[in-house]
PDB file of N, CA and C in Angstrom:
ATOM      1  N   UNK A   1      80.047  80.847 210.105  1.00  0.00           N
ATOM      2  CA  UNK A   1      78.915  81.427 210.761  1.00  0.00           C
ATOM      3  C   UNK A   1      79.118  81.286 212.270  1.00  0.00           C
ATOM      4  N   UNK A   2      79.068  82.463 213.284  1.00  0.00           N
ATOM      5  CA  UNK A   2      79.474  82.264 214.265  1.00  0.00           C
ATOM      6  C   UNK A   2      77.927  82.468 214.754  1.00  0.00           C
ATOM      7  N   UNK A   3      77.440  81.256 216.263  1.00  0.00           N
ATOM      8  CA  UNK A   3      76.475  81.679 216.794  1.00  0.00           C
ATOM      9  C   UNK A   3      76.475  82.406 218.154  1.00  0.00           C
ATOM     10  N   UNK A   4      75.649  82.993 218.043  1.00  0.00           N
ATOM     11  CA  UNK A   4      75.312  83.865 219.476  1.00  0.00           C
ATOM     12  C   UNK A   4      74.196  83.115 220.337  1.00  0.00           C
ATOM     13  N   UNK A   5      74.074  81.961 220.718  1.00  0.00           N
ATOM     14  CA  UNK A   5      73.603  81.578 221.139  1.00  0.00           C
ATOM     15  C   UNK A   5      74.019  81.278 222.474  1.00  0.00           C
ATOM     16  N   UNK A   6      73.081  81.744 223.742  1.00  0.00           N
ATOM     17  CA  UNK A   6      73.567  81.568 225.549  1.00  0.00           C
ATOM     18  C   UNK A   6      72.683  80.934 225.889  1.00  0.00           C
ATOM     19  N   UNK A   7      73.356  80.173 227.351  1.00  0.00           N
ATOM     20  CA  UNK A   7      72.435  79.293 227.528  1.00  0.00           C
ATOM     21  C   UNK A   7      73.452  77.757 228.472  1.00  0.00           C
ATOM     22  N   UNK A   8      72.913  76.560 228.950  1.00  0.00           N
ATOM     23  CA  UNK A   8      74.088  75.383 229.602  1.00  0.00           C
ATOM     24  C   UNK A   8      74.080  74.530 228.062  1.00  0.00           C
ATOM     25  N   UNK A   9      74.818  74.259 228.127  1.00  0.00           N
ATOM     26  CA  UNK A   9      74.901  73.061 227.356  1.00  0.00           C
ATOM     27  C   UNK A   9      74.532  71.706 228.190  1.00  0.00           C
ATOM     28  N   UNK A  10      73.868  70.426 227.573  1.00  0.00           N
ATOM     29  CA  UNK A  10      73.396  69.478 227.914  1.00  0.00           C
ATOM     30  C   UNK A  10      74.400  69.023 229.093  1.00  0.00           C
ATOM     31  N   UNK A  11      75.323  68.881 228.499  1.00  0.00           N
ATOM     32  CA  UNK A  11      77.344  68.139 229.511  1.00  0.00           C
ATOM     33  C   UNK A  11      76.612  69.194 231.305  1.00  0.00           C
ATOM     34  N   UNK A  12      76.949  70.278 230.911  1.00  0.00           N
ATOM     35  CA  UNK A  12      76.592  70.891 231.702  1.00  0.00           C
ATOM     36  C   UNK A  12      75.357  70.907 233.091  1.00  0.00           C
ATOM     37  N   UNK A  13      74.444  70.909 232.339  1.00  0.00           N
ATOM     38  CA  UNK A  13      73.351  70.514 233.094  1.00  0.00           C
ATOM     39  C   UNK A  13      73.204  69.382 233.954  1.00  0.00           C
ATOM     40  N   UNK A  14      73.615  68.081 233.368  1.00  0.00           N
ATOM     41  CA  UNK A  14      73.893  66.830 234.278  1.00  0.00           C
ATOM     42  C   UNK A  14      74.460  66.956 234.838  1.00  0.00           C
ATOM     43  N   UNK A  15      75.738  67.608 234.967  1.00  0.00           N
ATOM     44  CA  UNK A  15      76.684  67.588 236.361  1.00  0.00           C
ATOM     45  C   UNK A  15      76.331  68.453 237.408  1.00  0.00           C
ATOM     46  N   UNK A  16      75.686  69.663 236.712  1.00  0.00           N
ATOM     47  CA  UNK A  16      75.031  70.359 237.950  1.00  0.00           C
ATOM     48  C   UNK A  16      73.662  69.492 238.542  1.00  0.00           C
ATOM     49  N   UNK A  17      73.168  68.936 237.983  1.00  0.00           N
ATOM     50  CA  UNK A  17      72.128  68.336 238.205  1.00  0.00           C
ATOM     51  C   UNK A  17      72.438  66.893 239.385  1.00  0.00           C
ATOM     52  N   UNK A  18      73.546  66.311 239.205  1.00  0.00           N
ATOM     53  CA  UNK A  18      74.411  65.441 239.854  1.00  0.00           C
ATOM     54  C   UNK A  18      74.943  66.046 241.247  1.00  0.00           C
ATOM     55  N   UNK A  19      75.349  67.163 240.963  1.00  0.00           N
ATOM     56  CA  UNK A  19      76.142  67.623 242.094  1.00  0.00           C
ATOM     57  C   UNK A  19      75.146  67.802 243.030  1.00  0.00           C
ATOM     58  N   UNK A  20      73.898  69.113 242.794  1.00  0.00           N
ATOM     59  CA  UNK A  20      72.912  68.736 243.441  1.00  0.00           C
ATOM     60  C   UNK A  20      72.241  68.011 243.812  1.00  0.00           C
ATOM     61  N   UNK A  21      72.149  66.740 243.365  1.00  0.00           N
ATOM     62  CA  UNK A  21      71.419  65.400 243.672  1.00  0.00           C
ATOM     63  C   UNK A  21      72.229  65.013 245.168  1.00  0.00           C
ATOM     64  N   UNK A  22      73.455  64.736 245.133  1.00  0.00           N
ATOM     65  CA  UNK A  22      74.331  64.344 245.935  1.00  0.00           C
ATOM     66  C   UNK A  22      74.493  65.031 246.997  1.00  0.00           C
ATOM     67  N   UNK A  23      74.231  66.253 247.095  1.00  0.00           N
ATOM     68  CA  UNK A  23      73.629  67.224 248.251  1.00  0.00           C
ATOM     69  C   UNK A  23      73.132  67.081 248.971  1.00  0.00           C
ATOM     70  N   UNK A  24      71.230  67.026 248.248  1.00  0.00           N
ATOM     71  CA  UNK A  24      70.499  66.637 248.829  1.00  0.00           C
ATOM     72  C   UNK A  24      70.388  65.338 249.331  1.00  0.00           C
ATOM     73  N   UNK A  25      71.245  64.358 248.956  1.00  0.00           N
ATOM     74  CA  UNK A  25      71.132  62.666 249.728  1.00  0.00           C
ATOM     75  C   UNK A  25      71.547  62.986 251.281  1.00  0.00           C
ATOM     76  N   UNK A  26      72.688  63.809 250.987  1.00  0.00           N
ATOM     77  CA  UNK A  26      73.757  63.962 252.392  1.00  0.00           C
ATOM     78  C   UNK A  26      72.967  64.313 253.491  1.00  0.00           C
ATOM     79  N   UNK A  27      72.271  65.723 253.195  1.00  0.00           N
ATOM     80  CA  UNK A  27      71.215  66.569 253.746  1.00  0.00           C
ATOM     81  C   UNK A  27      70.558  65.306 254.374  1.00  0.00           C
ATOM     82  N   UNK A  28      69.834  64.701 253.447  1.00  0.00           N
ATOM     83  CA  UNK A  28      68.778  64.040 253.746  1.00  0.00           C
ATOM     84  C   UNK A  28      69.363  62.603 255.028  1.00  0.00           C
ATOM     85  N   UNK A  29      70.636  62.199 255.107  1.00  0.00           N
ATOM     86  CA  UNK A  29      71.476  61.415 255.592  1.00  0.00           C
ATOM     87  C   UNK A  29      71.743  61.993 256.866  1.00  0.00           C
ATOM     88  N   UNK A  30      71.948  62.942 257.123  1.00  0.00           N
ATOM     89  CA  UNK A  30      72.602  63.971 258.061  1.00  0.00           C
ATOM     90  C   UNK A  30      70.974  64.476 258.763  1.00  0.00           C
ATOM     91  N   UNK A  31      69.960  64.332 258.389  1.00  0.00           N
ATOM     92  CA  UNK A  31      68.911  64.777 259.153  1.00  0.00           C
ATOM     93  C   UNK A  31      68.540  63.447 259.835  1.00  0.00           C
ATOM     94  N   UNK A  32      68.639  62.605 259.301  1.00  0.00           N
ATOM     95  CA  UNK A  32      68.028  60.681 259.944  1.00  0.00           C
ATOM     96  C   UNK A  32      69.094  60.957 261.211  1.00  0.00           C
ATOM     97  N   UNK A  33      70.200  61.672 261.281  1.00  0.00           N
ATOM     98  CA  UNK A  33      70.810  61.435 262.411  1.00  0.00           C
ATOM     99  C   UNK A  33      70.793  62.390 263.334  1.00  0.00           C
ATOM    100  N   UNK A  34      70.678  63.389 262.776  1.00  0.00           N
ATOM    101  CA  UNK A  34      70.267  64.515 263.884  1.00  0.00           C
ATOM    102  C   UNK A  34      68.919  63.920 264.355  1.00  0.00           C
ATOM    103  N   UNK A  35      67.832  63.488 263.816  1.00  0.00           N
ATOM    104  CA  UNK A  35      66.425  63.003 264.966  1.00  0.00           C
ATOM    105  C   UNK A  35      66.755  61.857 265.662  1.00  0.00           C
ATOM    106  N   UNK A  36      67.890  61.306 265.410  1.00  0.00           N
ATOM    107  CA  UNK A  36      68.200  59.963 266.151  1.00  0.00           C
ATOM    108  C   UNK A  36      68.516  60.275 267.392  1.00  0.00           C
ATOM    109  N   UNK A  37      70.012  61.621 267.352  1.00  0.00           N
ATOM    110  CA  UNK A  37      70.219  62.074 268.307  1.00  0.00           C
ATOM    111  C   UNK A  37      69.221  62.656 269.234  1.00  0.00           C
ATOM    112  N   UNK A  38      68.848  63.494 268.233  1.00  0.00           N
ATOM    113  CA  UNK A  38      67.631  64.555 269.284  1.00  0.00           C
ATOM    114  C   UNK A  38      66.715  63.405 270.443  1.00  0.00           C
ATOM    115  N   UNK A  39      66.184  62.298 269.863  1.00  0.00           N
ATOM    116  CA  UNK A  39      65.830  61.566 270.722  1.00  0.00           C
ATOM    117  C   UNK A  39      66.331  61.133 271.990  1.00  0.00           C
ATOM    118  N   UNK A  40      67.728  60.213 271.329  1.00  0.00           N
ATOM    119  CA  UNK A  40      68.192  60.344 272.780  1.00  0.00           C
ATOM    120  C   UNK A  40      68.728  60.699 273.392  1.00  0.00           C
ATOM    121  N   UNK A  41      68.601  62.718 273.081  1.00  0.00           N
ATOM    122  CA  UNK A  41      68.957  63.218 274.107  1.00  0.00           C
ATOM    123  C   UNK A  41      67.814  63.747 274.817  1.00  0.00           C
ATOM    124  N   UNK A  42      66.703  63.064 274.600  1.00  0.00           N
ATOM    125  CA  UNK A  42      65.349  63.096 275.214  1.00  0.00           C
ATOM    126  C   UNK A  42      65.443  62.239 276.380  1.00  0.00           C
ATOM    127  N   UNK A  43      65.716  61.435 275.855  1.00  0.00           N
ATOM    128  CA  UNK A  43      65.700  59.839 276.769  1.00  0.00           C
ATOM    129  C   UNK A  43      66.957  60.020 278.043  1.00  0.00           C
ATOM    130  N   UNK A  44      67.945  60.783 277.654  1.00  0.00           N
ATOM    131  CA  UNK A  44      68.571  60.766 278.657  1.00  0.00           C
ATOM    132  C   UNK A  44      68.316  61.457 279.508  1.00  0.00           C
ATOM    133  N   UNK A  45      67.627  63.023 279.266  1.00  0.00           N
ATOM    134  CA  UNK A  45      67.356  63.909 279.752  1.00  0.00           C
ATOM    135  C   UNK A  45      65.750  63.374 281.146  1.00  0.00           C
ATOM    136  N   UNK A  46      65.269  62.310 280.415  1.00  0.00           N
ATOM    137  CA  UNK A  46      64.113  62.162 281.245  1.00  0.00           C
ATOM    138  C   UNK A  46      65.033  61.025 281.851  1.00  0.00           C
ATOM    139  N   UNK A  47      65.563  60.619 281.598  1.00  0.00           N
ATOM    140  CA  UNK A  47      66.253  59.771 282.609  1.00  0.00           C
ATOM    141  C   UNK A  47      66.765  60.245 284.050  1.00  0.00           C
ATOM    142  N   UNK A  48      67.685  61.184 284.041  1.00  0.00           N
ATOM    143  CA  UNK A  48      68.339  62.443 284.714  1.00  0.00           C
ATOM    144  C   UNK A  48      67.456  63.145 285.600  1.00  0.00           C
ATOM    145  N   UNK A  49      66.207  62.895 284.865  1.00  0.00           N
ATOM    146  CA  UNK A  49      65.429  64.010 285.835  1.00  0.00           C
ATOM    147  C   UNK A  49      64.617  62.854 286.762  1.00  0.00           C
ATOM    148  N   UNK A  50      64.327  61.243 286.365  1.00  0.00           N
ATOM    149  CA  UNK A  50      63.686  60.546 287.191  1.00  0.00           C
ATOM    150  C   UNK A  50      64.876  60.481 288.153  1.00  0.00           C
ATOM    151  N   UNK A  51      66.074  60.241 287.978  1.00  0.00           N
ATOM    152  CA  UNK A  51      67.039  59.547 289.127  1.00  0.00           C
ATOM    153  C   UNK A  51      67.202  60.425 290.179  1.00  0.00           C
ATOM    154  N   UNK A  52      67.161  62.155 289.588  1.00  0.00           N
ATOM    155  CA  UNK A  52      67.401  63.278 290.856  1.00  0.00           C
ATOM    156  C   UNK A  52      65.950  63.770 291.162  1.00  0.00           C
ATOM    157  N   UNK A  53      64.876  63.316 290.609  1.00  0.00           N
ATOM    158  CA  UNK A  53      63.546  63.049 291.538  1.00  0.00           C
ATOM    159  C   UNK A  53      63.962  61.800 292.986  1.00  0.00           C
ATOM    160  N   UNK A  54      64.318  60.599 292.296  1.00  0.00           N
ATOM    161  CA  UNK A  54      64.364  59.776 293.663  1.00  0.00           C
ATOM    162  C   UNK A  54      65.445  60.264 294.443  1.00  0.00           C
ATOM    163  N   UNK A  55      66.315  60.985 294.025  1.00  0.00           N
ATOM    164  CA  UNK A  55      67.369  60.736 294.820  1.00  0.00           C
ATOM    165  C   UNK A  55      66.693  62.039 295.554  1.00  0.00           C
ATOM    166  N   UNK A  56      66.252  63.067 295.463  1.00  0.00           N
ATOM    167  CA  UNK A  56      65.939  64.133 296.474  1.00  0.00           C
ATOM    168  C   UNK A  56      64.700  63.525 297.397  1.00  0.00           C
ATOM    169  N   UNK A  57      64.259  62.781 297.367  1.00  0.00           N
ATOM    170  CA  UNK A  57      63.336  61.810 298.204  1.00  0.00           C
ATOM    171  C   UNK A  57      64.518  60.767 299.024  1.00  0.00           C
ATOM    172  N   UNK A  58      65.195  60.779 298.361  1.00  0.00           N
ATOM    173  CA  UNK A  58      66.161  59.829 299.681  1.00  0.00           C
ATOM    174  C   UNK A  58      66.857  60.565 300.492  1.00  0.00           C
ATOM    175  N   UNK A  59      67.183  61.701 299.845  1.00  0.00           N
ATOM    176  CA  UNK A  59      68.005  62.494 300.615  1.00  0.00           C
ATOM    177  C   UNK A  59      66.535  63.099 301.924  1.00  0.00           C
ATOM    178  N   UNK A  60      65.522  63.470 301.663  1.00  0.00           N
ATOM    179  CA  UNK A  60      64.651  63.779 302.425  1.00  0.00           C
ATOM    180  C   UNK A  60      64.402  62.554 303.399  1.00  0.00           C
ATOM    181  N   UNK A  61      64.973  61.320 303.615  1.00  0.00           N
ATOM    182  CA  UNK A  61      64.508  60.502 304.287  1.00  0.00           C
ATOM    183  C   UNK A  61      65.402  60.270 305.247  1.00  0.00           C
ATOM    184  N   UNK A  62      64.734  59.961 306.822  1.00  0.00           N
ATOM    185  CA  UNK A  62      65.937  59.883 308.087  1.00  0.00           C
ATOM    186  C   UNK A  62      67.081  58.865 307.533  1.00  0.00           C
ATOM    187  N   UNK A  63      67.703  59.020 307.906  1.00  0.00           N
ATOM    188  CA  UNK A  63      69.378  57.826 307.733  1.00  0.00           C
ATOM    189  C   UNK A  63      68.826  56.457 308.181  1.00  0.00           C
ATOM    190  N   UNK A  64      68.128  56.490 309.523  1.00  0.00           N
ATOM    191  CA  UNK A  64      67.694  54.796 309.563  1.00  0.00           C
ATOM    192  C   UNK A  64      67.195  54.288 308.915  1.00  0.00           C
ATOM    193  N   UNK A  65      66.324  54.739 308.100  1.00  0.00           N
ATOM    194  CA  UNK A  65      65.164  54.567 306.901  1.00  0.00           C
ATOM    195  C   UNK A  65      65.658  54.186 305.819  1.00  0.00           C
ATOM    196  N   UNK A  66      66.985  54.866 305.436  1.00  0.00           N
ATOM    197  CA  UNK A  66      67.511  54.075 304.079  1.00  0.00           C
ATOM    198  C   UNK A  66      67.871  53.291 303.795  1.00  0.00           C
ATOM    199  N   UNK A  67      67.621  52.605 302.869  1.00  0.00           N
ATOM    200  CA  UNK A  67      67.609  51.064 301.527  1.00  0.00           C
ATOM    201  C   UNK A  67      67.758  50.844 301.168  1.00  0.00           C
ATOM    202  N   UNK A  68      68.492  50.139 300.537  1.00  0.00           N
ATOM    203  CA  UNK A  68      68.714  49.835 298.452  1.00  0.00           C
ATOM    204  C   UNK A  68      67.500  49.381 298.479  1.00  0.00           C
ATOM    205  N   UNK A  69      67.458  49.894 297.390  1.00  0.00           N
ATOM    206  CA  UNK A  69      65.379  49.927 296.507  1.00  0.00           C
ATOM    207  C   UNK A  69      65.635  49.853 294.475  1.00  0.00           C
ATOM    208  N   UNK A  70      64.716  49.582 294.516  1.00  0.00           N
ATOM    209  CA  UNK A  70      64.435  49.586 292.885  1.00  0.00           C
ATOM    210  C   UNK A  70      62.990  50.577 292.478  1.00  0.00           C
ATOM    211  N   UNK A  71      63.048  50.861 291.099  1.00  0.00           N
ATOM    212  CA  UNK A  71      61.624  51.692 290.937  1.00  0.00           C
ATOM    213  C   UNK A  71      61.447  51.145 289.616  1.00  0.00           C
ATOM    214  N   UNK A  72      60.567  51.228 288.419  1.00  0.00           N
ATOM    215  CA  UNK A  72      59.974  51.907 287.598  1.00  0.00           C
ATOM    216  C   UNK A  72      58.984  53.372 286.984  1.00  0.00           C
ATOM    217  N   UNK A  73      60.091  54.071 286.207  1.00  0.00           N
ATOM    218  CA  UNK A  73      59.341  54.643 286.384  1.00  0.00           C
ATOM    219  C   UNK A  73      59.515  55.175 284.274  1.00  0.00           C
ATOM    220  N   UNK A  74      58.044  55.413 284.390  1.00  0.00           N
ATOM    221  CA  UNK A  74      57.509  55.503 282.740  1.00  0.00           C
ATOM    222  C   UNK A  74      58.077  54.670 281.917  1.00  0.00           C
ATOM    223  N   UNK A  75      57.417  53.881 282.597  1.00  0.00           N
ATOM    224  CA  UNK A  75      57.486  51.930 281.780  1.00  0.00           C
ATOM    225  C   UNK A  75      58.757  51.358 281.327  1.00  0.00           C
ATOM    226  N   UNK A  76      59.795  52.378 280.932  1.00  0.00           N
ATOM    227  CA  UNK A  76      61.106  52.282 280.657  1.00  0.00           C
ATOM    228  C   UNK A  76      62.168  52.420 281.460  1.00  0.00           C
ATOM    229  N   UNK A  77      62.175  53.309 282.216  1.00  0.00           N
ATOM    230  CA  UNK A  77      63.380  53.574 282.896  1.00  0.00           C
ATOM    231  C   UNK A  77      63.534  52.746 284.462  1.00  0.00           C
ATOM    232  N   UNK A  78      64.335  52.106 284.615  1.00  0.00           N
ATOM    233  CA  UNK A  78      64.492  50.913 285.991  1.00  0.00           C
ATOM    234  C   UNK A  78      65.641  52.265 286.136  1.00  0.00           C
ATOM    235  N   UNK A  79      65.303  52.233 288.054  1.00  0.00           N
ATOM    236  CA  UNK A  79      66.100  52.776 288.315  1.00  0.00           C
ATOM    237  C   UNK A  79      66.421  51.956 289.906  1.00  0.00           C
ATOM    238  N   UNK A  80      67.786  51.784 290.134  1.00  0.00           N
ATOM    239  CA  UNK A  80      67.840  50.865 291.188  1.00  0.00           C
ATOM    240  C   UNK A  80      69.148  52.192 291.856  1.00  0.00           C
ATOM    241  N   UNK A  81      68.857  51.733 293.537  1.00  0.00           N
ATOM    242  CA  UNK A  81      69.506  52.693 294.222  1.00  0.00           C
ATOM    243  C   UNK A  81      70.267  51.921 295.171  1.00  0.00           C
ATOM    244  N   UNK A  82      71.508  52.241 295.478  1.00  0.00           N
ATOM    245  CA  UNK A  82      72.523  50.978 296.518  1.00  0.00           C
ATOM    246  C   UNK A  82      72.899  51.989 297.451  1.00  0.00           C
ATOM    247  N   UNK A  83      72.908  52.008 298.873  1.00  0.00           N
ATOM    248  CA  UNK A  83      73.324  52.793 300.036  1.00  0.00           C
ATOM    249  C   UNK A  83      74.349  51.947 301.145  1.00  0.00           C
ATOM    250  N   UNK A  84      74.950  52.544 301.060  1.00  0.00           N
ATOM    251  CA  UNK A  84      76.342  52.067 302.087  1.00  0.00           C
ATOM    252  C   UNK A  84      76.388  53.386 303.024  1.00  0.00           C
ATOM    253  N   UNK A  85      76.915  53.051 304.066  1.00  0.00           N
ATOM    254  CA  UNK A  85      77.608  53.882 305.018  1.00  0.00           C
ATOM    255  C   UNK A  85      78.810  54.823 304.865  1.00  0.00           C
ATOM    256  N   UNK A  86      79.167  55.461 305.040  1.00  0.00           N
ATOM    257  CA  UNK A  86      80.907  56.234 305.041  1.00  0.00           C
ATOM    258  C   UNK A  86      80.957  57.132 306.273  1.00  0.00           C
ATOM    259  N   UNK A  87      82.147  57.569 306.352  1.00  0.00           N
ATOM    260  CA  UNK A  87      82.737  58.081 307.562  1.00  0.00           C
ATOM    261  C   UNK A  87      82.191  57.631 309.179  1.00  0.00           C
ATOM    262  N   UNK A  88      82.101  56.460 308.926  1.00  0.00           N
ATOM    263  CA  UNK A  88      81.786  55.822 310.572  1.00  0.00           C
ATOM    264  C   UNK A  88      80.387  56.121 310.379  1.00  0.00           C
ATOM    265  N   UNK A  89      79.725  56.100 308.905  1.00  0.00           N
ATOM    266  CA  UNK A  89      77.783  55.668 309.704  1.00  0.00           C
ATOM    267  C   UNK A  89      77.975  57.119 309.761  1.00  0.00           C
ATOM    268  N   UNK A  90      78.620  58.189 310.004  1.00  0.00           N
ATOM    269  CA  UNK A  90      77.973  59.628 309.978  1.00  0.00           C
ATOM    270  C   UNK A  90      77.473  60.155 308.804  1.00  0.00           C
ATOM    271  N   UNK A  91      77.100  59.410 307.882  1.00  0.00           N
ATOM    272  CA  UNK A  91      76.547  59.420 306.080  1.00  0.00           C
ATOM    273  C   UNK A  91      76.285  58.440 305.518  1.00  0.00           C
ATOM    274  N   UNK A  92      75.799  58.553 304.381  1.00  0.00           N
ATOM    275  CA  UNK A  92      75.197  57.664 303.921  1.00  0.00           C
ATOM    276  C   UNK A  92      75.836  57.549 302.777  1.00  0.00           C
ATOM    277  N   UNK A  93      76.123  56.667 301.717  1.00  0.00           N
ATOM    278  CA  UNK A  93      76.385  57.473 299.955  1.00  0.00           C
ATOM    279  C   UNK A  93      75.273  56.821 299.191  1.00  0.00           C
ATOM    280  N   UNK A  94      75.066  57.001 298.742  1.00  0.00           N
ATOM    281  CA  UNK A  94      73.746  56.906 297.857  1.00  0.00           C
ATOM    282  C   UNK A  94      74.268  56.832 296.730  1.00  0.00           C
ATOM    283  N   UNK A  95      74.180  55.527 295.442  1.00  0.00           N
ATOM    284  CA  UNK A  95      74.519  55.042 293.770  1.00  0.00           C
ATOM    285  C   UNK A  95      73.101  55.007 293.371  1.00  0.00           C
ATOM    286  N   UNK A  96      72.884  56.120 292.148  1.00  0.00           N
ATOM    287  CA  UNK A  96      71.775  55.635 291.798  1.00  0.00           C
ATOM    288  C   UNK A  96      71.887  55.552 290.091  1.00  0.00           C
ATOM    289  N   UNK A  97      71.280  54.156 289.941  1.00  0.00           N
ATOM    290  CA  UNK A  97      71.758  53.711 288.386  1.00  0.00           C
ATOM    291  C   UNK A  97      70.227  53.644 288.013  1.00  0.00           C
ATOM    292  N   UNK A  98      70.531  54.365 286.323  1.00  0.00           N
ATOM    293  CA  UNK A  98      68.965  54.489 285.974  1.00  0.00           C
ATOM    294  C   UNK A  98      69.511  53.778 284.057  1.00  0.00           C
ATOM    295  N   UNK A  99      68.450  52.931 283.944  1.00  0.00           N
ATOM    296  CA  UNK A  99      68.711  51.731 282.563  1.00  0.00           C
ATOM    297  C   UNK A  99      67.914  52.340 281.967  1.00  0.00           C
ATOM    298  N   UNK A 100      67.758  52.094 280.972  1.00  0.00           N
ATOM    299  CA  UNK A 100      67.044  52.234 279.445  1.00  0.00           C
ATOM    300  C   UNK A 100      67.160  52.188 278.483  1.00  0.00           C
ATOM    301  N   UNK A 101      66.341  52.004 277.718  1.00  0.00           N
ATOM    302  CA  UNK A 101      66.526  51.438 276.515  1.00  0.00           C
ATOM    303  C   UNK A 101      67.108  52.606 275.389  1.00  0.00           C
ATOM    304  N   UNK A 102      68.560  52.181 274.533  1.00  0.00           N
ATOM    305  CA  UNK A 102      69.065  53.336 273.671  1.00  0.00           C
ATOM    306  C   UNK A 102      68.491  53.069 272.036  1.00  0.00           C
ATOM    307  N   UNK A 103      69.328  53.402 271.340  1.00  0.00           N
ATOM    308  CA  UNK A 103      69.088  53.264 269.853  1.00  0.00           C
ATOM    309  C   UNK A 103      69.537  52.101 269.346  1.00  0.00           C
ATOM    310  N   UNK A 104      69.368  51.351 268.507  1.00  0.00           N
ATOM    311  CA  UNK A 104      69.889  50.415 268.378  1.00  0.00           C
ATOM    312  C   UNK A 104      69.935  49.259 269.317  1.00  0.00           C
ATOM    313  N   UNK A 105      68.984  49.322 269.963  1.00  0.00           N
ATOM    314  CA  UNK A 105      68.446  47.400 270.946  1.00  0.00           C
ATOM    315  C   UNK A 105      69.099  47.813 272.212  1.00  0.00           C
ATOM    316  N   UNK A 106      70.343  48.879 272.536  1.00  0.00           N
ATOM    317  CA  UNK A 106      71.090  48.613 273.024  1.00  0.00           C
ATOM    318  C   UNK A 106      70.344  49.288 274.746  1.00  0.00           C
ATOM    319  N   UNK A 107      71.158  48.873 275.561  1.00  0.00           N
ATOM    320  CA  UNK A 107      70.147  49.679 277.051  1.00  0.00           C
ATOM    321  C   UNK A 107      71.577  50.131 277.000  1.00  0.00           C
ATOM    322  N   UNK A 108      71.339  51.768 278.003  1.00  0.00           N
ATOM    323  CA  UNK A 108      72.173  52.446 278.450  1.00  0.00           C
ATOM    324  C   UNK A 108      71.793  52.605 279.844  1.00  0.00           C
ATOM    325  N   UNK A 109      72.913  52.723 280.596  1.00  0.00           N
ATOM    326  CA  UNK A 109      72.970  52.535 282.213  1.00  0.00           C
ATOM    327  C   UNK A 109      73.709  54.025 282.532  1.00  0.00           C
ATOM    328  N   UNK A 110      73.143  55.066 282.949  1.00  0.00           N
ATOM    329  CA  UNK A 110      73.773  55.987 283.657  1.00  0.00           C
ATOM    330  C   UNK A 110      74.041  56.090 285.443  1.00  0.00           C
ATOM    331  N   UNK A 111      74.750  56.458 286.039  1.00  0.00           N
ATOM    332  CA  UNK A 111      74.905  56.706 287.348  1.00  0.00           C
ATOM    333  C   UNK A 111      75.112  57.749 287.851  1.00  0.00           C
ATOM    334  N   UNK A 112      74.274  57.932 288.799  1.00  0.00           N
ATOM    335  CA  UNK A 112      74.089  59.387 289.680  1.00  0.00           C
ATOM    336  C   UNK A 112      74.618  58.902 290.879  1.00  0.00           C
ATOM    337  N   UNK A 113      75.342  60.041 292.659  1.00  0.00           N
ATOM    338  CA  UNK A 113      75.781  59.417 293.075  1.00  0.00           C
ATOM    339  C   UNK A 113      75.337  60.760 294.289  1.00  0.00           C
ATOM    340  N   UNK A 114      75.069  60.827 295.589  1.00  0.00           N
ATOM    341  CA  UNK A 114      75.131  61.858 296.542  1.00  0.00           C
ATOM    342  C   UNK A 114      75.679  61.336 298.125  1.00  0.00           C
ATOM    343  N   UNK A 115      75.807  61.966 298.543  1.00  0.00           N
ATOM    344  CA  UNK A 115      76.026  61.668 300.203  1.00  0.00           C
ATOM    345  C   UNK A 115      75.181  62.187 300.695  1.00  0.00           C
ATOM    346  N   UNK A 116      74.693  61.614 302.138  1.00  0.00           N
ATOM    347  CA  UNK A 116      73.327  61.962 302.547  1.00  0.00           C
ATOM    348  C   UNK A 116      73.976  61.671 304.179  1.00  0.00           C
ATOM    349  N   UNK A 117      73.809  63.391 304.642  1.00  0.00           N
ATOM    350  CA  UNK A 117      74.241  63.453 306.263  1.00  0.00           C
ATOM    351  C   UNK A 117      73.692  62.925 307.413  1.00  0.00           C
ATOM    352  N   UNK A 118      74.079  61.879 307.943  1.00  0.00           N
ATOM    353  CA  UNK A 118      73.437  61.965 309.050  1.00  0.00           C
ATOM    354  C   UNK A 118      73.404  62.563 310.357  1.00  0.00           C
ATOM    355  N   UNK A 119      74.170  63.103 310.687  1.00  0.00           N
ATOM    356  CA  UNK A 119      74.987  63.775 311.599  1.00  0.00           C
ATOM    357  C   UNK A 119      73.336  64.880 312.159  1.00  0.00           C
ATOM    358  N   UNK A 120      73.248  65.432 313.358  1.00  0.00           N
ATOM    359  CA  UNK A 120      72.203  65.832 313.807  1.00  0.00           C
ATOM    360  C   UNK A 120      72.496  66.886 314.538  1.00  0.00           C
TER     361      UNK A 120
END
């Protein structure tokens, strides 16, 4: 008696059922890290934008006037600024390092850097 019967067989079904399972873990693995990232490329991004806020305020400031200074700014980000002289005092250079806190406990320290003319 031959049957005509269509359709998965049981064998069948579990492994597709498996394969898909294992999919969706990855998926689900692979998204925890894409929002990890996405964050801090938040964090860096507001970082970036506090350090070339101060730094276009230093650059707006006479040459005698400048300082190494420190800031806070949005409770997280320390941003500290170091100024030296170059070309004989006819400039300024301006380091500006901005900290914060990364993923994992860890702080990340970026550095921004400009020359600032004094020359008149």
């Amino acid at each position: 008696m031959v049957s005509d019967k269509r359709g998965f067989t049981l064998i069948e079904l579990t492994v597709a059922v498996t394969v898909f399972t294992i999919g969706v873990l990855g998926l689900l693995g692979t998204t925890a890290g894409i929002t990890r990232l996405l964050g801090s490329g938040d964090r860096v991004a507001t970082a970036s934008f506090y350090a070339e806020e101060r730094l276009e305020n230093i650059r707006a400031t006479d040459c005698d006037d400048l300082v190494n200074g420190t800031d806070t700014r949005g409770g997280i980000y320390q941003l500290k600024w170091e100024v030296t002289p170059v070309f004989g005092g006819n400039a300024q250079r301006v380091l500006m390092f901005v900290a914060y806190p990364a993923f994992s406990g860890l702080t990340r320290v970026d550095t921004l850097g400009t020359t600032v003319s004094c020359v008149i």
